[in-house]
C-alpha atoms as a PDB file:
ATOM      1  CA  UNK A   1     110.719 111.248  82.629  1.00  0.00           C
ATOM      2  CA  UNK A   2     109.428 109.321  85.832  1.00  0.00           C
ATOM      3  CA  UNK A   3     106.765 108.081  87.554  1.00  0.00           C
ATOM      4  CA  UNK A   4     103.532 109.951  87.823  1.00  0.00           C
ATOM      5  CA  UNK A   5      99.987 109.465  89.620  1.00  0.00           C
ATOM      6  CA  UNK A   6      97.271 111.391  88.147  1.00  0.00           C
ATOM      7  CA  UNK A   7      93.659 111.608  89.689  1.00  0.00           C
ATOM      8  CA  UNK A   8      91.297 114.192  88.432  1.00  0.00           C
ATOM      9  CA  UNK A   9      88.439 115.617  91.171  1.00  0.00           C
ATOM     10  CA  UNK A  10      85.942 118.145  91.375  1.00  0.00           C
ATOM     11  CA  UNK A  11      87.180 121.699  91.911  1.00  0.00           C
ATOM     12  CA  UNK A  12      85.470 122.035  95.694  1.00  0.00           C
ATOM     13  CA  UNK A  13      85.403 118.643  97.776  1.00  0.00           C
ATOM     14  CA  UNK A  14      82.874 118.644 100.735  1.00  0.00           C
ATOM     15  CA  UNK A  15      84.244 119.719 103.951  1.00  0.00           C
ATOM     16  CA  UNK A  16      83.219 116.902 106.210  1.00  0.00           C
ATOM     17  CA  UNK A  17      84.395 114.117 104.329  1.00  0.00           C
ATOM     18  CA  UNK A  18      87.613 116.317 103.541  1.00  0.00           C
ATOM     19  CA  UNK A  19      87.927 116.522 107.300  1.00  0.00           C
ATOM     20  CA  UNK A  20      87.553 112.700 107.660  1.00  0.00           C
ATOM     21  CA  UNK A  21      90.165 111.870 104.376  1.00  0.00           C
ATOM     22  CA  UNK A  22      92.499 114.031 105.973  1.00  0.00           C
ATOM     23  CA  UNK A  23      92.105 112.137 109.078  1.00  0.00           C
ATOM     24  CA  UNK A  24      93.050 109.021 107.406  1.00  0.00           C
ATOM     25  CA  UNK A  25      95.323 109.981 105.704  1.00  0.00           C
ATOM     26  CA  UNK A  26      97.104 111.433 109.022  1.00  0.00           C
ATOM     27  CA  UNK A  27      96.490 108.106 110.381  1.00  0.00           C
ATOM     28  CA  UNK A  28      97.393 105.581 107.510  1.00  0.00           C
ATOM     29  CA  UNK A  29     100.975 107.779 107.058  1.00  0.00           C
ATOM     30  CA  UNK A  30     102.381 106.937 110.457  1.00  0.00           C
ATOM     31  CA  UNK A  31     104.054 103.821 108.668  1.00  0.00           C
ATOM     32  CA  UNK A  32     105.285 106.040 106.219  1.00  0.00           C
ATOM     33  CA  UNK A  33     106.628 108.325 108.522  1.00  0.00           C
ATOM     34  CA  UNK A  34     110.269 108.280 107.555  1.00  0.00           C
ATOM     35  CA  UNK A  35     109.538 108.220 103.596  1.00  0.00           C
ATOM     36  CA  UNK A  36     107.573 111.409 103.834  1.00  0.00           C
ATOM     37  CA  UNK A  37     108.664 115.315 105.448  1.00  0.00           C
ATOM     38  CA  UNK A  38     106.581 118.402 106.222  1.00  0.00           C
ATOM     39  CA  UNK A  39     103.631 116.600 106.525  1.00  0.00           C
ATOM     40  CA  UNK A  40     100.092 118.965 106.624  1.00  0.00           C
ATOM     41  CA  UNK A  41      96.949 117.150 107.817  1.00  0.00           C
ATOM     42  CA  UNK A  42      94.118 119.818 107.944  1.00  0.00           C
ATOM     43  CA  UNK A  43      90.571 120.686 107.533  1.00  0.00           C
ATOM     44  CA  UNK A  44      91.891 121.900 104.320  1.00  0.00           C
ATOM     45  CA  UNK A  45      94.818 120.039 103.249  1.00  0.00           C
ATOM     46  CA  UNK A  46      96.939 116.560 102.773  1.00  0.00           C
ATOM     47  CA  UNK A  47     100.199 117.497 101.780  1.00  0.00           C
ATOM     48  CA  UNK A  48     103.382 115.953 102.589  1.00  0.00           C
ATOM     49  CA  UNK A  49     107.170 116.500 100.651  1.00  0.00           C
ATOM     50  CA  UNK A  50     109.301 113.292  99.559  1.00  0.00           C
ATOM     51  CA  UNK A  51     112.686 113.286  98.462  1.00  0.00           C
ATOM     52  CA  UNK A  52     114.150 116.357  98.199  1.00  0.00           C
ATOM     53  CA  UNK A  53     114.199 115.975  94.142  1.00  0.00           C
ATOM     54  CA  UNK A  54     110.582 115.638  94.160  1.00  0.00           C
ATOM     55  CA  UNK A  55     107.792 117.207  93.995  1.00  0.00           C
ATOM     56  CA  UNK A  56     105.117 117.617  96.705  1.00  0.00           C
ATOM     57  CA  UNK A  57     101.891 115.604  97.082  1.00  0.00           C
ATOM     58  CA  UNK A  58      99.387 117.873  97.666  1.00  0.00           C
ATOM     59  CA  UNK A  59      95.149 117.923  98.066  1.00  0.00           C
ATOM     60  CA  UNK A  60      93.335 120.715  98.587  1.00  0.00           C
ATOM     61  CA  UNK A  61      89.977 121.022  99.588  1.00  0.00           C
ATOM     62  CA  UNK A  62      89.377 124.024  97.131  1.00  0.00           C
ATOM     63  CA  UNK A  63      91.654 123.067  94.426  1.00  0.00           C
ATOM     64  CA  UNK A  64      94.095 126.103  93.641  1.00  0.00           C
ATOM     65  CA  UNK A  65      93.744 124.525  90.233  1.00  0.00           C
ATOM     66  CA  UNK A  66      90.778 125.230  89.063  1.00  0.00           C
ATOM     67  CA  UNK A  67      91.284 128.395  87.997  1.00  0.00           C
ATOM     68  CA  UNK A  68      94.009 127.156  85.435  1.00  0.00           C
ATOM     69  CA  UNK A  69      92.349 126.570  81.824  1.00  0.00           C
ATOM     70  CA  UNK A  70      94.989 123.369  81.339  1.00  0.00           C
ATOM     71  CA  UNK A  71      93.952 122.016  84.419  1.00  0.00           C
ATOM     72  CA  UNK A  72      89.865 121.220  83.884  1.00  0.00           C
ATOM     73  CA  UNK A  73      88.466 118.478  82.538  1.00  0.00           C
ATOM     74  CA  UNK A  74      85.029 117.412  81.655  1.00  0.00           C
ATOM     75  CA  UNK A  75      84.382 115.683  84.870  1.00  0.00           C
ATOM     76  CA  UNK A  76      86.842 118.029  87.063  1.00  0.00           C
ATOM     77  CA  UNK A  77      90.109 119.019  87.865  1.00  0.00           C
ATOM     78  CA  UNK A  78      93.198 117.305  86.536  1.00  0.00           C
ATOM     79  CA  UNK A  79      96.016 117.412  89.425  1.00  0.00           C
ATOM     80  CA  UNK A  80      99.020 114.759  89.733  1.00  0.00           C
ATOM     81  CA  UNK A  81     102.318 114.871  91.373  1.00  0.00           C
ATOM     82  CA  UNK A  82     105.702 113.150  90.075  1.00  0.00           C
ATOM     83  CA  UNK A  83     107.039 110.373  92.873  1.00  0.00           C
ATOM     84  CA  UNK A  84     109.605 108.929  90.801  1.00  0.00           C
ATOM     85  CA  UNK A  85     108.202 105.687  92.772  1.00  0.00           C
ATOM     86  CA  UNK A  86     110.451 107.183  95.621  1.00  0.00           C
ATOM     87  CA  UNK A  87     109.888 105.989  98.797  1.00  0.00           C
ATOM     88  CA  UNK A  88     107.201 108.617  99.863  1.00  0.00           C
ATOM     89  CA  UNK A  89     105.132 107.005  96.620  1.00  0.00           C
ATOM     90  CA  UNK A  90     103.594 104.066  98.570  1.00  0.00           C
ATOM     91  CA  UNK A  91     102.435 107.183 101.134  1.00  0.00           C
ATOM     92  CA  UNK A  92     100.777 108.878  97.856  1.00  0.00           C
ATOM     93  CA  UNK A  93      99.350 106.076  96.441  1.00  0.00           C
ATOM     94  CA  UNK A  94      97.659 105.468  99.914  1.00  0.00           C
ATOM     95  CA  UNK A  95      96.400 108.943 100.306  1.00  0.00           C
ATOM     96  CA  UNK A  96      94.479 108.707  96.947  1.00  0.00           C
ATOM     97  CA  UNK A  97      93.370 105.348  97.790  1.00  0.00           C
ATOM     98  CA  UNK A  98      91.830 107.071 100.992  1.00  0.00           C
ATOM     99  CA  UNK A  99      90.468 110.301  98.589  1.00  0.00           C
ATOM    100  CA  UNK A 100      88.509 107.813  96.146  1.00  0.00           C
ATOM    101  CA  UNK A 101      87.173 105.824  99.592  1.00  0.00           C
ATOM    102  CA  UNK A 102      86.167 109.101 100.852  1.00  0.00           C
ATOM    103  CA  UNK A 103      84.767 111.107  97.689  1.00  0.00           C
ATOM    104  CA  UNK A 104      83.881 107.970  95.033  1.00  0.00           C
ATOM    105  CA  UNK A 105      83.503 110.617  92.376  1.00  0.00           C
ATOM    106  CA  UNK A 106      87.063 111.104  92.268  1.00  0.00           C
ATOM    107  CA  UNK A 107      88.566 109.406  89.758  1.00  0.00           C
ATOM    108  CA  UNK A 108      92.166 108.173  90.424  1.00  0.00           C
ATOM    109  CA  UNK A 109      93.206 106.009  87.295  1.00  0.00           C
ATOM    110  CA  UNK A 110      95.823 102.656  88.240  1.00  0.00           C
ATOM    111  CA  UNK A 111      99.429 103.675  87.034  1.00  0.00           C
ATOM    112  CA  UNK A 112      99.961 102.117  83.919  1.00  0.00           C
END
């Protein structure tokens, strides 16, 4: 089946401190630069594609999820993306380190 990271966030993140994450990220990916293509740093955006077999990491600031009834949660938005622990996974797991930094309310559970 493969390896997964899940993380579950409110359906509109605030736009300054989306700014900043998306800063960070930008910055902490620059080691993972050959693990990780097409990568998207924006105002409104962190997205980067691994392997080709995978799937892409993406963060919106307005989650294009929330409109999908399987998707909410109690607390928010459930989102995840499937790394396969592929390279580009370390690159994930350090963006959503950076998202729960930035926007504590985020919850991003350890990979069991």
């Amino acid at each position: 089946m493969g390896f997964t990271r899940y993380w579950v966030r409110p359906a509109e993140l605030e736009a300054e401190r989306f700014s900043a994450f998306s800063k960070a990220c930008q910055e902490a990916c620059q080691e993972y630069r050959d693990s990780i293509f097409s990568p998207r740093f924006t105002d409104d955006e962190v997205a980067f594609d691994g392997w080709p077999d995978c799937e892409p990491f993406v963060i919106e600031r307005v989650s294009s999820n929330a409109w999908r009834e399987n998707r909410k949660r109690e607390n928010g938005i459930f989102e995840f993306c499937k790394t396969q622990r592929l390279p580009y996974d370390v690159a994930v797991a350090k963006c959503l380190k950076l998202l729960k930094t930035h926007f504590p309310e985020v919850e991003v559970p350890e990979p069991s």
